[in-house]
Protein backbone atom coordinates (compact mmCIF):
# COMPACT_ATOMS: atom_id res chain seq x y z
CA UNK A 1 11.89 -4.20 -13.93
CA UNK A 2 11.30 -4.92 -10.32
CA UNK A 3 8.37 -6.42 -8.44
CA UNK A 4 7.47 -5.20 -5.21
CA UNK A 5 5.41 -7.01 -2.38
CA UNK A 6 3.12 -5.42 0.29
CA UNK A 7 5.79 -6.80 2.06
CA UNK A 8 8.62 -4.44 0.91
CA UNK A 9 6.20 -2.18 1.01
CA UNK A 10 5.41 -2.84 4.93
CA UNK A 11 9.26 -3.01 5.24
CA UNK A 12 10.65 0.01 3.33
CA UNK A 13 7.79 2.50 3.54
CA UNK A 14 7.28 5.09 6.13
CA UNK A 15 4.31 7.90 7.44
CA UNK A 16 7.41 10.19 6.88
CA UNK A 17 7.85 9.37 3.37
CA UNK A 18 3.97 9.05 2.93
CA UNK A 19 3.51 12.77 3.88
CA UNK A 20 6.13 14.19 1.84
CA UNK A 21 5.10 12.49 -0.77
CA UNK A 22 1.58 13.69 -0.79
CA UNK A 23 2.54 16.85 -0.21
CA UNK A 24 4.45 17.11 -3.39
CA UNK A 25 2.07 15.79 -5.32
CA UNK A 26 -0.59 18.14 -4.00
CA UNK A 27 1.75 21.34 -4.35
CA UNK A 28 2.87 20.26 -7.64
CA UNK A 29 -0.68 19.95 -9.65
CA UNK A 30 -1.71 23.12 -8.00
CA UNK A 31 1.79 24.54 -9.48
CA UNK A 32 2.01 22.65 -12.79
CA UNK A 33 4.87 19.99 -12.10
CA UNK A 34 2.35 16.84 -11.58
CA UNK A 35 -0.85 16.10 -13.54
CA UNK A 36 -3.93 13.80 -12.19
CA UNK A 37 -5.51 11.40 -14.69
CA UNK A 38 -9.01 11.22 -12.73
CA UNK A 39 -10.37 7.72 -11.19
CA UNK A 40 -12.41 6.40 -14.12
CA UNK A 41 -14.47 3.05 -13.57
CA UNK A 42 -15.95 0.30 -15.59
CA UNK A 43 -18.75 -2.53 -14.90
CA UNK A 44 -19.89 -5.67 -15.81
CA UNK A 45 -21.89 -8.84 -13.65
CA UNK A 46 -20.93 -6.62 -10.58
CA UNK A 47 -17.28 -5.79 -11.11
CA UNK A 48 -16.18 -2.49 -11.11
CA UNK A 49 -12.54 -2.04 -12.94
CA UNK A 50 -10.85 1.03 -11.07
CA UNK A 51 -8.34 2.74 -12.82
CA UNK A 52 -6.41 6.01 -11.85
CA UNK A 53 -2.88 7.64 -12.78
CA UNK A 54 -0.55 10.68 -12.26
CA UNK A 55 2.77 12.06 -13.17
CA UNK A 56 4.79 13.89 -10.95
CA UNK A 57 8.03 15.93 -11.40
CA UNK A 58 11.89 15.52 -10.75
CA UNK A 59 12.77 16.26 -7.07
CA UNK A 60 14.78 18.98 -8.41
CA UNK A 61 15.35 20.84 -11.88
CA UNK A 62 18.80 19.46 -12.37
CA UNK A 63 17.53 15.55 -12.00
CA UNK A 64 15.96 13.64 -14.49
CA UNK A 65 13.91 11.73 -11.25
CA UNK A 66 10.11 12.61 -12.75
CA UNK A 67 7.97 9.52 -12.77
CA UNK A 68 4.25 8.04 -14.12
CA UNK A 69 2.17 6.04 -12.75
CA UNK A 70 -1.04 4.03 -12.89
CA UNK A 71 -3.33 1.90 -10.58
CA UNK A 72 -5.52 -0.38 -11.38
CA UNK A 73 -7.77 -2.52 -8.95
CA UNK A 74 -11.43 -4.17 -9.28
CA UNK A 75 -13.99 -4.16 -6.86
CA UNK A 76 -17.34 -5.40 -6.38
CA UNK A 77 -16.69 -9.07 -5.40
CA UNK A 78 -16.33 -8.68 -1.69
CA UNK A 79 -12.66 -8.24 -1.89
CA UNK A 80 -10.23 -5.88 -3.59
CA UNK A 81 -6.54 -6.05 -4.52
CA UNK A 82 -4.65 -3.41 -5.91
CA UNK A 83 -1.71 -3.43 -8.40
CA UNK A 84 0.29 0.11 -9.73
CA UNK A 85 2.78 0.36 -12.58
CA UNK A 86 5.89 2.68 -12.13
CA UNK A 87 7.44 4.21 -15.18
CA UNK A 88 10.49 6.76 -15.14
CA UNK A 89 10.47 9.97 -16.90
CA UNK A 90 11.27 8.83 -20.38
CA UNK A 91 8.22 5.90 -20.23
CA UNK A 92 10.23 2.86 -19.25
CA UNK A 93 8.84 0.22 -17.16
CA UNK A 94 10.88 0.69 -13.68
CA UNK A 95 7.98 -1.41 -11.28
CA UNK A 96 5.05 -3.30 -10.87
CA UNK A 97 3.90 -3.12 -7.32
CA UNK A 98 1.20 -4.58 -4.76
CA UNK A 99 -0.34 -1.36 -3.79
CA UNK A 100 -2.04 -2.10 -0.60
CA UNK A 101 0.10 -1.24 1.91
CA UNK A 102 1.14 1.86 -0.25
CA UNK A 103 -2.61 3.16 -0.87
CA UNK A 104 -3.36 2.74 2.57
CA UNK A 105 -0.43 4.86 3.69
CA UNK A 106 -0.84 7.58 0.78
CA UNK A 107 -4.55 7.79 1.77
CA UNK A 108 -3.67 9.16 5.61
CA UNK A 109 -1.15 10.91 4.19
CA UNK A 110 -3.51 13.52 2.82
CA UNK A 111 -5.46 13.75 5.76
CA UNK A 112 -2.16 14.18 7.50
CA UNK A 113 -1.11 16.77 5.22
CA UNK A 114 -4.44 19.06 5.45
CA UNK A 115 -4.58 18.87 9.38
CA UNK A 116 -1.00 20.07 9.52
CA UNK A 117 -1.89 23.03 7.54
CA UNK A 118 -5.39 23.91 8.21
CA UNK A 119 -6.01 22.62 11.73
CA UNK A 120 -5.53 24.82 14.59
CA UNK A 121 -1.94 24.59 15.54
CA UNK A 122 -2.97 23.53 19.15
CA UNK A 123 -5.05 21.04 18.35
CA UNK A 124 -4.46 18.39 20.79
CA UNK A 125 -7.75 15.51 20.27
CA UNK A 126 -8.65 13.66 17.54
CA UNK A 127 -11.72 11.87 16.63
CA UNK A 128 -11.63 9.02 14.52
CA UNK A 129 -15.42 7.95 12.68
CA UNK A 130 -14.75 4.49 11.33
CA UNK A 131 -12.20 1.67 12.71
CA UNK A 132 -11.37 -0.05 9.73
CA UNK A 133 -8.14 -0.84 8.25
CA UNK A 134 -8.19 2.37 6.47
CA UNK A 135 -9.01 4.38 9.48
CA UNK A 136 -5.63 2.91 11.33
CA UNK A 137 -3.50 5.33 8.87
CA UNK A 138 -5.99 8.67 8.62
CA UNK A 139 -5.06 8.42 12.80
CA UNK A 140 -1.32 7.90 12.08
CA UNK A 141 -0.90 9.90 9.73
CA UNK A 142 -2.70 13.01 11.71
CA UNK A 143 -1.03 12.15 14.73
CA UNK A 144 2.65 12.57 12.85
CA UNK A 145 1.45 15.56 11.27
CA UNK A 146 -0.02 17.47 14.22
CA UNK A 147 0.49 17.35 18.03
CA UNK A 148 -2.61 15.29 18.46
CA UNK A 149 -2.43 13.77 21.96
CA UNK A 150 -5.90 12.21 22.56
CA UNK A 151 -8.17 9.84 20.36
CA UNK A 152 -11.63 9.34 20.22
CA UNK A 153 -12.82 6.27 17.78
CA UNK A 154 -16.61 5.35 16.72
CA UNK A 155 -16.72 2.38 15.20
CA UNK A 156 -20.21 0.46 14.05
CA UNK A 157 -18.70 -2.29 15.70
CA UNK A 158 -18.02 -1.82 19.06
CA UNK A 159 -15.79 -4.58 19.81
CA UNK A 160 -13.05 -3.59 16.20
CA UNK A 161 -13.40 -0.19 18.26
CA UNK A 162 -11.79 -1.98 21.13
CA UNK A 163 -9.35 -3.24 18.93
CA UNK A 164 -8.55 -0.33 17.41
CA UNK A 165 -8.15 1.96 20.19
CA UNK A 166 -5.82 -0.93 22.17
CA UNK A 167 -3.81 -1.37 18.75
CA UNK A 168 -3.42 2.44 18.13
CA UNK A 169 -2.78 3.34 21.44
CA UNK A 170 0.05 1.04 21.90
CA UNK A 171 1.59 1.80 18.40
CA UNK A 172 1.40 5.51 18.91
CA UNK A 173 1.52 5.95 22.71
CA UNK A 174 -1.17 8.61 22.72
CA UNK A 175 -4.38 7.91 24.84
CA UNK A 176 -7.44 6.62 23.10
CA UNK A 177 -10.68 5.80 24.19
CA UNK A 178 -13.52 4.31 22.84
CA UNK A 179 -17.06 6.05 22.35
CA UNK A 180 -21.03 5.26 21.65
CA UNK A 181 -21.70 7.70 19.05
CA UNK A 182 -20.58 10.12 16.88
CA UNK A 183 -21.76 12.93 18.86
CA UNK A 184 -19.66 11.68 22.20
CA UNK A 185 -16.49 11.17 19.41
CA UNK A 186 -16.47 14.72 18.11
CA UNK A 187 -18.00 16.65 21.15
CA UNK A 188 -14.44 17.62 22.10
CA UNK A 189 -11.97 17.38 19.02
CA UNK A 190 -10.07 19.60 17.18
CA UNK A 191 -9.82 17.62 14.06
CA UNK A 192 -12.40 15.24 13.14
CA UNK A 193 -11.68 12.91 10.10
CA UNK A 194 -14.43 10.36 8.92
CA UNK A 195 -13.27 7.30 6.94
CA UNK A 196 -16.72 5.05 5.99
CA UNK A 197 -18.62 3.84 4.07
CA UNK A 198 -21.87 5.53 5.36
CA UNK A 199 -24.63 6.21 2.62
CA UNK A 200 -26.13 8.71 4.99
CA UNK A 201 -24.39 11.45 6.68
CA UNK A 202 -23.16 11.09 9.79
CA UNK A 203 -21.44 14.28 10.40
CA UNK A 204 -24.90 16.95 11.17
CA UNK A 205 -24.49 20.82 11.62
CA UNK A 206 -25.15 19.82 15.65
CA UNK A 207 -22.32 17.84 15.65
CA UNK A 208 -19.60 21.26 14.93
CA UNK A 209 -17.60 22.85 16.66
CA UNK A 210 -16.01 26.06 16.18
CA UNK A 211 -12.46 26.12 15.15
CA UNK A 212 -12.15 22.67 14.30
CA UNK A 213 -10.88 20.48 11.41
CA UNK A 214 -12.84 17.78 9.29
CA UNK A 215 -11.54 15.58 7.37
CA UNK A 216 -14.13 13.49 4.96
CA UNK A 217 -12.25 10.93 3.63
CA UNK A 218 -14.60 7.66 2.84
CA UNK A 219 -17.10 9.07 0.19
CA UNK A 220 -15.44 8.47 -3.21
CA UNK A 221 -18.43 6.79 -4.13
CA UNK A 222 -21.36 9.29 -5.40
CA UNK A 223 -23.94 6.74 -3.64
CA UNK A 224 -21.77 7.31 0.08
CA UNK A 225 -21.93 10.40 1.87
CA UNK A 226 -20.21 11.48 5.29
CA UNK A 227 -21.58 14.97 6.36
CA UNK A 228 -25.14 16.78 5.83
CA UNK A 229 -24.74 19.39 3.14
CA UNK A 230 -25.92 22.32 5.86
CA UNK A 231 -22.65 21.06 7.77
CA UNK A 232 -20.18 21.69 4.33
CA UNK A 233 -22.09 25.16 3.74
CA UNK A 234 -21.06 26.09 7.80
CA UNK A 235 -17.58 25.72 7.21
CA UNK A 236 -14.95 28.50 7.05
CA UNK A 237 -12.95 26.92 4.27
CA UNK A 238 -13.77 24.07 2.20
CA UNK A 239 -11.25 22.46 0.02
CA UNK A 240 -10.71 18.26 -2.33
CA UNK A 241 -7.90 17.13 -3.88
CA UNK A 242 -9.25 17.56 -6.69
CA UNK A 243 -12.52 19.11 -7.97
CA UNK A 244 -12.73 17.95 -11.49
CA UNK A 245 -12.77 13.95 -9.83
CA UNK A 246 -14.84 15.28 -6.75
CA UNK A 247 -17.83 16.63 -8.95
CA UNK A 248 -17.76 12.68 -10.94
CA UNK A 249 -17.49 10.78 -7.71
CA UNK A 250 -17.43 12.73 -4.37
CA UNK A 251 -20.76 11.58 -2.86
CA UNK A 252 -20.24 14.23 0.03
CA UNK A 253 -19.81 17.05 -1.88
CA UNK A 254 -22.28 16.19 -4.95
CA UNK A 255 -25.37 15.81 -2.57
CA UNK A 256 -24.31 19.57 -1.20
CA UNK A 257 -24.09 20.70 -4.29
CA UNK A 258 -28.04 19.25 -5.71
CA UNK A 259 -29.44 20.15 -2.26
CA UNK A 260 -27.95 24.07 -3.10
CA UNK A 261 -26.14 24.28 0.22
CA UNK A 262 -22.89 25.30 -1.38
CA UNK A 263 -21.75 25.58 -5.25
CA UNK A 264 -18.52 24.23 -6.71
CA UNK A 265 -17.23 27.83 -6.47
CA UNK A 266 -17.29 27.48 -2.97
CA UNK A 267 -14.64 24.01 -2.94
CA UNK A 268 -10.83 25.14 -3.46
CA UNK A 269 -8.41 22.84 -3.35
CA UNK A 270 -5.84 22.02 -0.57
CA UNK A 271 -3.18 21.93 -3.22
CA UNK A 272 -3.69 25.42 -3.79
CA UNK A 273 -4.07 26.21 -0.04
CA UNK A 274 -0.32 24.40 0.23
CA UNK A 275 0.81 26.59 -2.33
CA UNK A 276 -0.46 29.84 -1.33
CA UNK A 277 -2.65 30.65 -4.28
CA UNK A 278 -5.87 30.46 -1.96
CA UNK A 279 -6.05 31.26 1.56
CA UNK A 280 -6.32 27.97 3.97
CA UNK A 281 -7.07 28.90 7.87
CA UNK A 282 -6.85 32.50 8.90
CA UNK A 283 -8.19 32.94 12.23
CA UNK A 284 -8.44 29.88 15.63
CA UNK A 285 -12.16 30.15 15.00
CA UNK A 286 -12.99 29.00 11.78
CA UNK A 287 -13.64 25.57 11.20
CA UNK A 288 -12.03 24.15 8.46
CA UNK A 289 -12.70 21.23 5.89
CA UNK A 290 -10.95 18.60 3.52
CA UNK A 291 -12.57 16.16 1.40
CA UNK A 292 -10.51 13.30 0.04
CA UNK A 293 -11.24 10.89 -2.99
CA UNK A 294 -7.41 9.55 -3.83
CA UNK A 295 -5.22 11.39 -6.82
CA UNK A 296 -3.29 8.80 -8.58
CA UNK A 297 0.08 11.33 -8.47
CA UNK A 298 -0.24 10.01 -4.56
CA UNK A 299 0.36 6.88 -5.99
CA UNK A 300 3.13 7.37 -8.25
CA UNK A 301 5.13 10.31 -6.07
CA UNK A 302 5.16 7.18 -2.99
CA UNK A 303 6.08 4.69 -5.64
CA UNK A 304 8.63 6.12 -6.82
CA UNK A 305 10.03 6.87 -3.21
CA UNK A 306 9.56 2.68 -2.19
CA UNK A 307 11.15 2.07 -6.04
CA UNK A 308 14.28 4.12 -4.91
CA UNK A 309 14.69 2.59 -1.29
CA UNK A 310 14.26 -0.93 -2.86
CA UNK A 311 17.18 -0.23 -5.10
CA UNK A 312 19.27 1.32 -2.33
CA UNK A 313 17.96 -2.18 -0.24
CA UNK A 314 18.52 -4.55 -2.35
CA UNK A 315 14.44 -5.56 -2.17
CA UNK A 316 12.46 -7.04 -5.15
CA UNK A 317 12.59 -9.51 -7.55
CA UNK A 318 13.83 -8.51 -10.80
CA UNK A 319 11.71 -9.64 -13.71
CA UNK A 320 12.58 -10.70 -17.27
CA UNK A 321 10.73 -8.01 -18.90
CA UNK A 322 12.03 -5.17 -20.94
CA UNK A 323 9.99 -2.10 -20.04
CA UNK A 324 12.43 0.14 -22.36
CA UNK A 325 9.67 1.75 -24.68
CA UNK A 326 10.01 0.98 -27.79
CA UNK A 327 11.11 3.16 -30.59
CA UNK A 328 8.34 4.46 -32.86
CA UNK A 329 5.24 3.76 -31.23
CA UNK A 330 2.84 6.06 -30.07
């Protein structure tokens, strides 16, 4: 069994193999090759344990390549660190991971994913709500997925704004500028995408535009919310990861839901979008949404990817644990 730092993870890992990942995973629950075991949570004196899991299927019918996984993470004390377990097809132990750097990366990825397919294919500026360390990879991974050319960021803090913008621009090489409000960030995008933790909407029915793409990506917390539910009822097409996790902990969508501005009828899913079982954009005008929570087959389709190139690498430190399963037990 190997164990793998954020460091190999920083190392081996890229956007590339975050978005193919993803969209895998995403196409393979809608199509029956990868199942979700949902985010479920525990507490005690202020902790919250975080656990989530997913299995996903060989890359191809002739390999035996299918994987499990699980994350597992506590929150609540000011700080977080999260750890994932990689198992191969048959149960055995292959990995225990730092999953940072790999949540981080799988958590753009989506956003990546659903602006490639349901933004407007000449969308050319992004806005960017939020500047935190999770926002850094929704912007990558859009800009990889789309032809995104300009960047807007809001950020609470105007000086991590700075910071963000320099950082980004410089990484990326597309322009980005820094603005006052949310209304300045979005005035002129094509694809929005909100990562916060905002308890009151910040995305209002003013604030849209036609033919653009949202992505709400901070509010897998039922307290947190990102957009007014009369902004979700506006759009076009409305589609989560997954809506079984979204109605326990999508703050976003819930509050639509209790205020009666849409039903859960009205959310698809942008696995089945990927697929072709429901229709995703159809015309420049609509405007377009995805809400994001965090599937744990994310986790374990990217896993197994930084598993493989770790091998191939010669990265990790092999442990003295047996992670055959053992014969028997159920």
């Amino acid at each position: 069994m190997l164990y793998l730092t954020e460091r190999d993870a920083l190392d081996l890992l890229t956007m590339d193999d975050a978005l193919a990942a993803v969209d895998q995973a995403l196409r393979g629950v809608a199509d029956g090759t990868a199942a979700v075991a949902p985010r479920s949570r525990a507490s005690m004196n202020g902790l919250n344990l975080n656990l989530l899991g997913g299995a996903v299927a060989g890359a191809s019918a002739d390999t035996d390549s299918g994987a499990v996984g699980a994350k597992i993470y506590v929150t609540g004390g000011g700080a977080a660190k999260f750890w994932g377990l990689l198992f191969d097809s048959r149960g055995a132990l292959l990995a225990l991971y730092e999953a940072d750097r790999l949540g981080q990366l799988r958590t753009g990825a989506a956003s990546g994913v659903s602006a490639r397919l349901l933004a407007r294919p000449d969308s050319r500026r992004l806005a960017v709500i939020g500047a935190g360390y999770q926002a850094r990879t929704q912007a990558e991974a859009i800009i990889a997925a789309t032809g995104v050319r300009e960047v807007a960021v809001y950020g609470r803090t105007a000086a991590r704004a700075e910071d963000f913008a320099v950082s980004l621009a410089e990484d990326t090489g597309v322009a980005v500028r820094v603005d006052r409000s949310v209304a300045d960030a979005v005035a002129d995008a094509d694809i929005v995408v909100t990562m916060t933790s905002a308890s009151e909407p910040l995305v209002r029915p003013d604030h849209l535009r036609e033919g653009t793409h949202y992505v709400f990506a901070g509010s897998n917390n039922p307290r947190n919310a990102e957009a007014e539910p009369a902004a979700l009822a506006a759009m076009d097409v409305l589609v989560t990861d997954d809506v079984a996790q979204a109605k326990g902990e999508s703050g976003t969508l819930r509050r639509a839901v209790a205020e009666g501005a849409i039903g859960w009828d009205d959310v698809g899913t942008l696995g089945d979008a990927l697929t072709g079982a429901a229709a995703g954009r159809t015309t420049a005008r609509q405007m377009t949404a995805f809400v994001s929570h965090g599937l744990g087959t994310w986790d374990t389709a990217l896993a197994r990817i930084l598993h493989t190139k770790a091998i191939t690498a010669g990265r990790g430190t092999e442990l003295p644990v047996d992670g055959a399963p053992v014969e028997g037990r159920r």
